[in-house]
Protein backbone atom coordinates (compact mmCIF):
# COMPACT_ATOMS: atom_id res chain seq x y z
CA UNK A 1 -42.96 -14.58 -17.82
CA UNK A 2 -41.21 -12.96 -15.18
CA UNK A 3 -39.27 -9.10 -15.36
CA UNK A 4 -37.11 -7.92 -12.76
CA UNK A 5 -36.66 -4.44 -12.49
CA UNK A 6 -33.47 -3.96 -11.20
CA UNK A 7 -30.63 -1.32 -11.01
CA UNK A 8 -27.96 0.37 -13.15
CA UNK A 9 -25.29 -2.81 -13.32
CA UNK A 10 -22.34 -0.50 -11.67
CA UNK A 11 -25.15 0.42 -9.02
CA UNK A 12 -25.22 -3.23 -7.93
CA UNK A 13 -20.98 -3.51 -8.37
CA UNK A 14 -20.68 -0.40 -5.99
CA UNK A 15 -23.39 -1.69 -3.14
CA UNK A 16 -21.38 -5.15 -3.29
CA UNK A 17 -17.66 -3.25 -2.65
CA UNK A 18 -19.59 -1.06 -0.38
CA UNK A 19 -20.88 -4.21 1.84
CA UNK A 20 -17.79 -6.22 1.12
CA UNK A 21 -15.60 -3.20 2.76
CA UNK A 22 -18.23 -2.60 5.80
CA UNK A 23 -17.70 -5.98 6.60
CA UNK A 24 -14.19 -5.50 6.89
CA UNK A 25 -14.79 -2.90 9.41
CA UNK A 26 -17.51 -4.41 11.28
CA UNK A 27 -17.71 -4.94 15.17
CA UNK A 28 -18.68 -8.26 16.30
CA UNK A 29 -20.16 -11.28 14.81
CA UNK A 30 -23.96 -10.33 15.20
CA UNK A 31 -22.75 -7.76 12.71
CA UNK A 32 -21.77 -9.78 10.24
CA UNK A 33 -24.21 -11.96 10.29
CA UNK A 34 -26.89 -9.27 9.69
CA UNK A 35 -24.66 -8.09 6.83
CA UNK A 36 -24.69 -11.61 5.06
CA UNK A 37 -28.07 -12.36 6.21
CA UNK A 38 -29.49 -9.09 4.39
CA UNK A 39 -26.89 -9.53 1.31
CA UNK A 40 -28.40 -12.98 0.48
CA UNK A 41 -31.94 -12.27 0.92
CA UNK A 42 -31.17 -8.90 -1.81
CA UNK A 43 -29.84 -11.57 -4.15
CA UNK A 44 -31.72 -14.54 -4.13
CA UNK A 45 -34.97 -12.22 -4.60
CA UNK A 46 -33.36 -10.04 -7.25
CA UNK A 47 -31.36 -12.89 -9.28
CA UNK A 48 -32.47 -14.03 -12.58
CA UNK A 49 -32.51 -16.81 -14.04
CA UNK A 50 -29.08 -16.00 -16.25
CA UNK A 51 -25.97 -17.73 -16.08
CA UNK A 52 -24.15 -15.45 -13.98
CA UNK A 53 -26.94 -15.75 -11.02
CA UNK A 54 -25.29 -18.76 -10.23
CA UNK A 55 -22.35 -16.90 -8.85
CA UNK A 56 -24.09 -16.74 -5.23
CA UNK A 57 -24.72 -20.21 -4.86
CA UNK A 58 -20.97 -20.74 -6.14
CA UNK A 59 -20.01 -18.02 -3.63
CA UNK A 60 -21.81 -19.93 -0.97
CA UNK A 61 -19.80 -23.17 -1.07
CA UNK A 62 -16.80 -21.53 -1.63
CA UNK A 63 -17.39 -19.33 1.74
CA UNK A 64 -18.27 -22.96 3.55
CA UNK A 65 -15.37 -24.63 2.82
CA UNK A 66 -13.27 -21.57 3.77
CA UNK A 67 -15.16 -21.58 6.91
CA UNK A 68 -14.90 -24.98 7.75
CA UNK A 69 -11.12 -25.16 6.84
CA UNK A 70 -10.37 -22.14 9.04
CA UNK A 71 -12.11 -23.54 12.10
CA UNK A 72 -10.39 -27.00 11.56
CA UNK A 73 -6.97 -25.58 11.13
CA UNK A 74 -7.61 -23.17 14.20
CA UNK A 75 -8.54 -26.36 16.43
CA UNK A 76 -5.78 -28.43 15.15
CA UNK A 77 -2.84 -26.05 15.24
CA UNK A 78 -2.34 -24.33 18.82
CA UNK A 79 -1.21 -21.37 19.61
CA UNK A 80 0.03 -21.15 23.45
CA UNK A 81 -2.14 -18.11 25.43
CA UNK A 82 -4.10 -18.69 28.20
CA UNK A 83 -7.88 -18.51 28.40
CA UNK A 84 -11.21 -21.19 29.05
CA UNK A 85 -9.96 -24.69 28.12
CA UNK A 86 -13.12 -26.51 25.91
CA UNK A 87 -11.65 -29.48 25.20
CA UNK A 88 -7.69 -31.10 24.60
CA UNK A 89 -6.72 -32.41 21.49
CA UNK A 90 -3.62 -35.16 21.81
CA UNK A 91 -0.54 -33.10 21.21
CA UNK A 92 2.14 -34.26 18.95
CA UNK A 93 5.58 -33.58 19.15
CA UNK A 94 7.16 -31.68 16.39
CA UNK A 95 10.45 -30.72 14.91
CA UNK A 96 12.66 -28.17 16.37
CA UNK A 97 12.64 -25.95 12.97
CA UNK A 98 8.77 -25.70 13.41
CA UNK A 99 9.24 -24.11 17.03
CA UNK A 100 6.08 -22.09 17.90
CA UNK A 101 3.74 -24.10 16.51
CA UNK A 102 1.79 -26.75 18.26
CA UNK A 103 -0.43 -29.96 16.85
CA UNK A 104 -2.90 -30.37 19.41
CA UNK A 105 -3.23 -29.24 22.82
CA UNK A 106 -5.70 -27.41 24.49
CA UNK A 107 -8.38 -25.42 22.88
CA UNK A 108 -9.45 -22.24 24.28
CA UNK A 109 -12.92 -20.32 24.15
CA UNK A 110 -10.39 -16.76 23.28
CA UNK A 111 -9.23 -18.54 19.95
CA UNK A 112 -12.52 -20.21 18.67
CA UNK A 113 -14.07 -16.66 18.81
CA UNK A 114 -11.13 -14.82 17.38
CA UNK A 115 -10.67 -17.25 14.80
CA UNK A 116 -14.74 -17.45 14.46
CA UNK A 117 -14.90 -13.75 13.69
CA UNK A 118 -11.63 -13.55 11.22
CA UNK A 119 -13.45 -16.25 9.25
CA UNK A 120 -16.94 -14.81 9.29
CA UNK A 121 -15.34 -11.49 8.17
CA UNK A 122 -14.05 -13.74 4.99
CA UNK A 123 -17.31 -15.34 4.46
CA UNK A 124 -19.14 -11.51 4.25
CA UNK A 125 -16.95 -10.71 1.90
CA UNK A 126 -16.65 -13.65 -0.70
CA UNK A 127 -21.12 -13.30 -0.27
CA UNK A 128 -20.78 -9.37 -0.53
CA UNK A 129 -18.91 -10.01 -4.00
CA UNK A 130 -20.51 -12.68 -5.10
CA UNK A 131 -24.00 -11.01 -4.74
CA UNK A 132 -23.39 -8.04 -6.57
CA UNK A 133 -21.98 -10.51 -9.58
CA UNK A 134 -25.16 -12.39 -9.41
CA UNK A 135 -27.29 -9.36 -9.97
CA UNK A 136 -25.21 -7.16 -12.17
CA UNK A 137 -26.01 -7.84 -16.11
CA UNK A 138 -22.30 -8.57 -17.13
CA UNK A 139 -23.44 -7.76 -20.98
CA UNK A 140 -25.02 -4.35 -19.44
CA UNK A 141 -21.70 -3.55 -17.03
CA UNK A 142 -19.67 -3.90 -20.49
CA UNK A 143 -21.99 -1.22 -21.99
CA UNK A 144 -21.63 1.13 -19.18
CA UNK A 145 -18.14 1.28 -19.18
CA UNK A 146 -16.39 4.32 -20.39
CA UNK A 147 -14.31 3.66 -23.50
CA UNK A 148 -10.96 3.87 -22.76
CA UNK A 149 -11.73 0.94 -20.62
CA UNK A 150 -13.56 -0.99 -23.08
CA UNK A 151 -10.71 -3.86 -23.83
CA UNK A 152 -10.33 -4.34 -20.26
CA UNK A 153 -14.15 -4.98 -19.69
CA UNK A 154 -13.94 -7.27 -22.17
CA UNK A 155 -11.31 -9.34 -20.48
CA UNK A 156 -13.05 -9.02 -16.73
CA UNK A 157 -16.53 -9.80 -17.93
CA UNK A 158 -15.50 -12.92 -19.82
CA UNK A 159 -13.17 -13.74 -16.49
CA UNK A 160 -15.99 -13.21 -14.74
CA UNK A 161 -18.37 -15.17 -16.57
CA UNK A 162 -16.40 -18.17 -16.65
CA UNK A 163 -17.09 -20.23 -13.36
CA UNK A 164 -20.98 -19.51 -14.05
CA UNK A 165 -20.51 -20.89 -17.42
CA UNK A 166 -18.82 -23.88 -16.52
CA UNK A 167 -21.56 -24.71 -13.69
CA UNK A 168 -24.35 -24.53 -15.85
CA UNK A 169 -22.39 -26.68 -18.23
CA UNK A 170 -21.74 -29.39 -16.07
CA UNK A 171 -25.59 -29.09 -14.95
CA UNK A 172 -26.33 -29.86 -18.31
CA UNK A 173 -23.83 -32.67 -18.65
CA UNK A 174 -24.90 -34.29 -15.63
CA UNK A 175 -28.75 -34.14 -16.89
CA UNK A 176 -28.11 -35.89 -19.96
CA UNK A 177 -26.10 -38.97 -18.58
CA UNK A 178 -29.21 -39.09 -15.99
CA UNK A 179 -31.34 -39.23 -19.21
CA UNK A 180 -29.31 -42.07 -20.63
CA UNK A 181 -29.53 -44.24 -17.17
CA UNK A 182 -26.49 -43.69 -16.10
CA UNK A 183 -26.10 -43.18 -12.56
CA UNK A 184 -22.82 -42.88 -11.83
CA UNK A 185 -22.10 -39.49 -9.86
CA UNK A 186 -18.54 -38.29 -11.51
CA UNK A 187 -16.66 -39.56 -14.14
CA UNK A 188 -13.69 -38.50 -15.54
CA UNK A 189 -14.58 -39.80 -19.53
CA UNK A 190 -18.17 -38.91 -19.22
CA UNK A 191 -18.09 -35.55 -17.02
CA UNK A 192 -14.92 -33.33 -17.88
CA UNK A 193 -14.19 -34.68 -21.48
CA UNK A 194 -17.80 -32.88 -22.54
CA UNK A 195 -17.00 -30.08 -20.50
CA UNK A 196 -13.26 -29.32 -22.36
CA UNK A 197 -15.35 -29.88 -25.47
CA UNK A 198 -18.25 -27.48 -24.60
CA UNK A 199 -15.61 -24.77 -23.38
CA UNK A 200 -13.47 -25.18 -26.18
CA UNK A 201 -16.48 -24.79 -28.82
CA UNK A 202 -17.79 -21.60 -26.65
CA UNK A 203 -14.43 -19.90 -26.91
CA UNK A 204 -14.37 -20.46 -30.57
CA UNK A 205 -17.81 -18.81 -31.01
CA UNK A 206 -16.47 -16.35 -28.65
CA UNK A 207 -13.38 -15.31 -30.66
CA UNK A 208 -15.59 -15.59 -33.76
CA UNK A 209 -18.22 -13.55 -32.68
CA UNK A 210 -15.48 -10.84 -31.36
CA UNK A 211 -13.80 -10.99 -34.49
CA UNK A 212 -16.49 -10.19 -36.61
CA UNK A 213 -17.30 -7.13 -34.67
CA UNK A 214 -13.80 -5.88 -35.25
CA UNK A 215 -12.31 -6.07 -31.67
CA UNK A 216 -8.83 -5.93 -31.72
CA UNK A 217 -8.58 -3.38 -34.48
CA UNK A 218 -5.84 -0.81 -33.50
CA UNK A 219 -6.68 2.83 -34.74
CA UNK A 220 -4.49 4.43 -37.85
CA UNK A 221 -3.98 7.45 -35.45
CA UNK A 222 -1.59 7.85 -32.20
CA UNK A 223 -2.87 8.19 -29.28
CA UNK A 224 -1.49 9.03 -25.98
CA UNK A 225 -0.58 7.03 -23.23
CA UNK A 226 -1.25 9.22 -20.45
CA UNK A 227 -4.58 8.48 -19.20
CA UNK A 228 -3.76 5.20 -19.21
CA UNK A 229 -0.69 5.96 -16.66
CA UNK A 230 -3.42 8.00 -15.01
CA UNK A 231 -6.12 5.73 -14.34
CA UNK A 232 -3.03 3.19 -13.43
CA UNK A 233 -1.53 5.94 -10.46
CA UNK A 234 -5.63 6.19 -9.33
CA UNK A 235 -6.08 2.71 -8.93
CA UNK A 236 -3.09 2.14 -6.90
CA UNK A 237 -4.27 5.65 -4.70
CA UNK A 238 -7.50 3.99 -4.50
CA UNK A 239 -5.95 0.65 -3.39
CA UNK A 240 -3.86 2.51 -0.46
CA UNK A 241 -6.46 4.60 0.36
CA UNK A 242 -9.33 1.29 0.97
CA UNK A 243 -5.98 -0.52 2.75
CA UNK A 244 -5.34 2.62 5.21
CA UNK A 245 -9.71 2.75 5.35
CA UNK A 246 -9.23 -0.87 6.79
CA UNK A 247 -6.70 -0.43 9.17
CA UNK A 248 -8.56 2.72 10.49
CA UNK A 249 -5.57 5.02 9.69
CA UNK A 250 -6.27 8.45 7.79
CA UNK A 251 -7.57 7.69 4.20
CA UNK A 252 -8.97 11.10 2.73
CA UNK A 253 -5.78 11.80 1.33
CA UNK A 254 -4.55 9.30 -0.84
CA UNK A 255 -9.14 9.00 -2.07
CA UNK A 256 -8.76 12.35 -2.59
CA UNK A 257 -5.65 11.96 -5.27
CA UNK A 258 -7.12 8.65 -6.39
CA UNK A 259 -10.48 10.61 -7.38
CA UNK A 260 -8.23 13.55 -9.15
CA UNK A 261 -6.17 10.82 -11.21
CA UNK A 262 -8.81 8.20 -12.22
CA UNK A 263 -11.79 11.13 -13.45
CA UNK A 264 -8.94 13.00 -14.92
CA UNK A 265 -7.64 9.86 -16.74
CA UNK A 266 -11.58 9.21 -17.81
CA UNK A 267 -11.86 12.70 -19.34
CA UNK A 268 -8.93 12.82 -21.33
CA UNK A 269 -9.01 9.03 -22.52
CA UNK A 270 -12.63 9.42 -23.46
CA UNK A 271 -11.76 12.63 -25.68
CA UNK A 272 -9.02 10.27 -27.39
CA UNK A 273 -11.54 7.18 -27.71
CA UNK A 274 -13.72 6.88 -31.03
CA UNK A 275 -16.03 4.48 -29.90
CA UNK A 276 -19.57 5.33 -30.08
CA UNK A 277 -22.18 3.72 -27.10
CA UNK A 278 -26.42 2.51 -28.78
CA UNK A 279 -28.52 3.40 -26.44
CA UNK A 280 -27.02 3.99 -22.76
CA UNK A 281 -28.45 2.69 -19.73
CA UNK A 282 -29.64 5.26 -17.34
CA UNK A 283 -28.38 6.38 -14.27
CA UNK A 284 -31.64 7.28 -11.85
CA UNK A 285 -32.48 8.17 -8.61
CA UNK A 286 -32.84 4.73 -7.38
CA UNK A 287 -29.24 4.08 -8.10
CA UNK A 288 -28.28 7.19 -6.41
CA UNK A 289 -29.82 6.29 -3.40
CA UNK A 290 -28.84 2.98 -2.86
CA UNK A 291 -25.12 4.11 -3.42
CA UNK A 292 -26.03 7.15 -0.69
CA UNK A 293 -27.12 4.29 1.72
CA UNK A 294 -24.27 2.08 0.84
CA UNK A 295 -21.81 4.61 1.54
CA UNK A 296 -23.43 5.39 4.92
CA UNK A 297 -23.09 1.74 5.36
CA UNK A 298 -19.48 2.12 5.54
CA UNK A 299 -19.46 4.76 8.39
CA UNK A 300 -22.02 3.27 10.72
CA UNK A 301 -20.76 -0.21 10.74
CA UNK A 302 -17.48 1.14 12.37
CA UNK A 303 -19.56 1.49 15.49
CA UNK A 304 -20.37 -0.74 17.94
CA UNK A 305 -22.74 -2.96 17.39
CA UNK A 306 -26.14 -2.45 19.63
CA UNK A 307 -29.90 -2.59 18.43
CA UNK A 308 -29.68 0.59 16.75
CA UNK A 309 -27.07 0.36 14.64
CA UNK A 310 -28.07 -3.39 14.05
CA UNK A 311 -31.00 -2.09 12.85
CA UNK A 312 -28.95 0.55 10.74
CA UNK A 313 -26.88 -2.21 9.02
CA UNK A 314 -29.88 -4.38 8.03
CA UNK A 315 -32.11 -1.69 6.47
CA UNK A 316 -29.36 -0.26 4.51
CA UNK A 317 -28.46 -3.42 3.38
CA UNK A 318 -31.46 -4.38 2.53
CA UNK A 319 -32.30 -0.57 0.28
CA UNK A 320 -31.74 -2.50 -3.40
CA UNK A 321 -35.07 -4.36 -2.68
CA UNK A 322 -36.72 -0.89 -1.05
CA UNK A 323 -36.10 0.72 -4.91
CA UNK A 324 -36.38 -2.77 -6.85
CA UNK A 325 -39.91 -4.50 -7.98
CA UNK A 326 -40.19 -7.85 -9.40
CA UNK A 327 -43.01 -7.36 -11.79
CA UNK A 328 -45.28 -10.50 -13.22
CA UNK A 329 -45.82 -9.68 -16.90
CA UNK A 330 -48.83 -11.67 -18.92
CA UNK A 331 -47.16 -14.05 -21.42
C-alpha cells in the first residue's frame, strides 16, 4: 500500500496560481518549457490514485488540441508583415467585408514564433491549473475553507470534480463492453446512455447524502450581508490587481485593498458563521515554504531568461517534491 505525504490542499491551489501567473509573465519559450516540464514531473510523482488525479492527463489533451488548433489557424489565416518566408500556402480570395484577413499566403518565421510562444503561454497555464487540481484533496480543500465560504466550496468542488468523474466513468464503461467482446470503439447506445445513467444515479446519492447532513438549512437568526459584499469588492481588487500584474503596470495598490477587503470580510463572516470544523488540517512549515518559493517564482520569471534564472525557475518549481515523500507502508 502506498501513502503520499503531501501538502496542505490550499498549499498545492496557491503553487498552481503561482506557476499559472509566472507563466504569464515569462520571457521566452525555454521558459516555459522548464515551467511545464517541472509542473508535470511535481504531479505525476505526487498524484494519487483518486479520481481527481486524472485532471492532468485531462489537462494534457486539452492543452494539445489548443496547441495544435492555434498553430493551424496561425498557418492558415495570414496576417500581412514582412519577415523569413518558410513556405506559401495557396491564397484564396475573400469577401470584401472580411478585408484584413487573408486565407493562405506566405508564412513567415516572425509569426510561427509569436504565435508559438502565445500558445505555449496557454498550454503552461491550463498544466499549471490542472496540476494543482490533481494533487489537491478536493474533500480536504472543502474542510479548509473558512465558513462563510462553505456553500460556495461546495458548489466549486463538485464543479470541479465533475470531468474527473465522468472519465473514470467512461473508463469503466468502456472495460465492461471489452469484457462482453464487444469491440466496437464508441457507441452512442452502449457508451453515453450508461454514462447519463451513472451521472444521474451519482447526483442522486449526492443530493441524498447532502441532504441528510442538513445542507441547505438557513439559520433562525439574521445575519448580515456585509462580508459577503466584502469578500465580493476583494475579489474583484484581486482580479484588477493580477490583470494590471500581467500587463506589468503598478499592482500594489489595488493587492493591497484586495487583502484589506477579503481578510476583513473573513473575520467578520466567520464571527457570524456557526459552523463548527472536526479536526483541521495543519498548516506547517513545508507549506510555508513552498508558497515563499512560489511567490519568488513570480518575480524572477519576469527576467530574462539565461542559465541562472533557468535554473531559478526549475528548482522552485520543482520545491513541492523537495518537502514531499512518497512513503511505502507494509500492507
Amino acid at each position: 500500500m502506498t501513502d503520499v505525504k503531501t501538502l496542505h490542499p490550499l498549499a498545492w491551489w496557491g503553487w498552481g496560481i503561482c506557476l499559472a501567473i509566472a507563466s504569464s509573465r515569462a520571457q521566452g519559450v525555454g521558459a516555459l518549457g522548464l515551467i511545464i516540464i517541472a509542473a508535470s514531473t511535481v504531479a505525476f510523482s505526487r498524484k494519487s490514485n483518486d479520481p481527481w488525479s486524472a485532471a492532468l492527463v485531462i489537462g494534457i489533451k486539452i492543452s494539445l488540441v489548443a496547441l495544435t488548433l492555434r498553430m493551424f489557424i496561425a498557418i492558415l489565416f495570414g496576417v500581412p508583415g514582412q519577415g523569413k518566408v518558410l513556405f506559401t500556402i495557396p491564397r484564396v480570395r475573400l469577401p470584401e467585408w472580411m478585408a484584413g484577413i487573408l486565407l493562405g499566403g506566405d508564412v513567415t518565421l516572425e509569426r510561427i514564433r509569436f504565435v508559438f510562444t502565445e500558445s505555449l503561454t496557454i498550454f503552461a497555464l491550463i498544466i499549471a491549473i490542472a496540476a494543482a487540481s490533481s494533487l489537491a484533496n478536493p474533500k480536504q480543500t472543502l474542510r479548509t475553507l473558512p465558513g462563510i465560504l462553505h456553500e460556495a466550496g461546495v458548489a466549486l468542488i463538485i464543479a470541479t470534480t465533475l470531468i474527473p468523474h465522468f472519465a473514470m466513468s467512461v473508463r469503466r464503461i468502456r472495460q465492461a463492453r471489452t469484457l462482453r467482446g464487444d469491440q466496437q470503439r464508441f457507441g452512442f447506445k452502449k457508451t453515453l446512455v450508461p454514462l447519463f445513467e451513472e451521472s444521474l444515479e451519482h447526483a442522486l446519492v449526492l443530493a441524498e447524502s447532502m441532504e441528510a447532513r442538513g445542507y441547505g438549512r438557513n439559520p433562525s437568526r439574521k445575519v448580515s450581508s456585509a462580508p459577503a459584499v466584502m469578500l465580493l469588492l476583494g475579489l474583484v481588487a484581486l482580479l484588477f490587481a493580477l490583470l494590471q500584474l500581467v500587463i506589468g503596470a503598478s499592482f500594489q495598490l489595488p493587492l493591497l485593498a484586495s487583502a484589506l477587503l477579503v481578510v476583513s470580510g473573513l473575520i467578520i463572516g466567520n464571527k457570524q458563521n456557526l459552523r463548527t470544523r472536526y479536526r483541521p488540517i495543519p498548516w506547517r512549515r513545508n507549506e510555508t515554504f513552498v508558497m515563499i518559493s512560489s511567490i519568488v517564482l513570480i518575480v524572477i520569471s519576469g527576467f530574462t531568461t539565461n542559465s541562472m534564472v533557468a535554473l531559478a525557475l526549475l528548482v522552485l518549481t520543482l520545491t513541492p517534491l523537495l518537502v514531499t515523500s512518497r512513503e511505502v507502508n507494509p500492507s
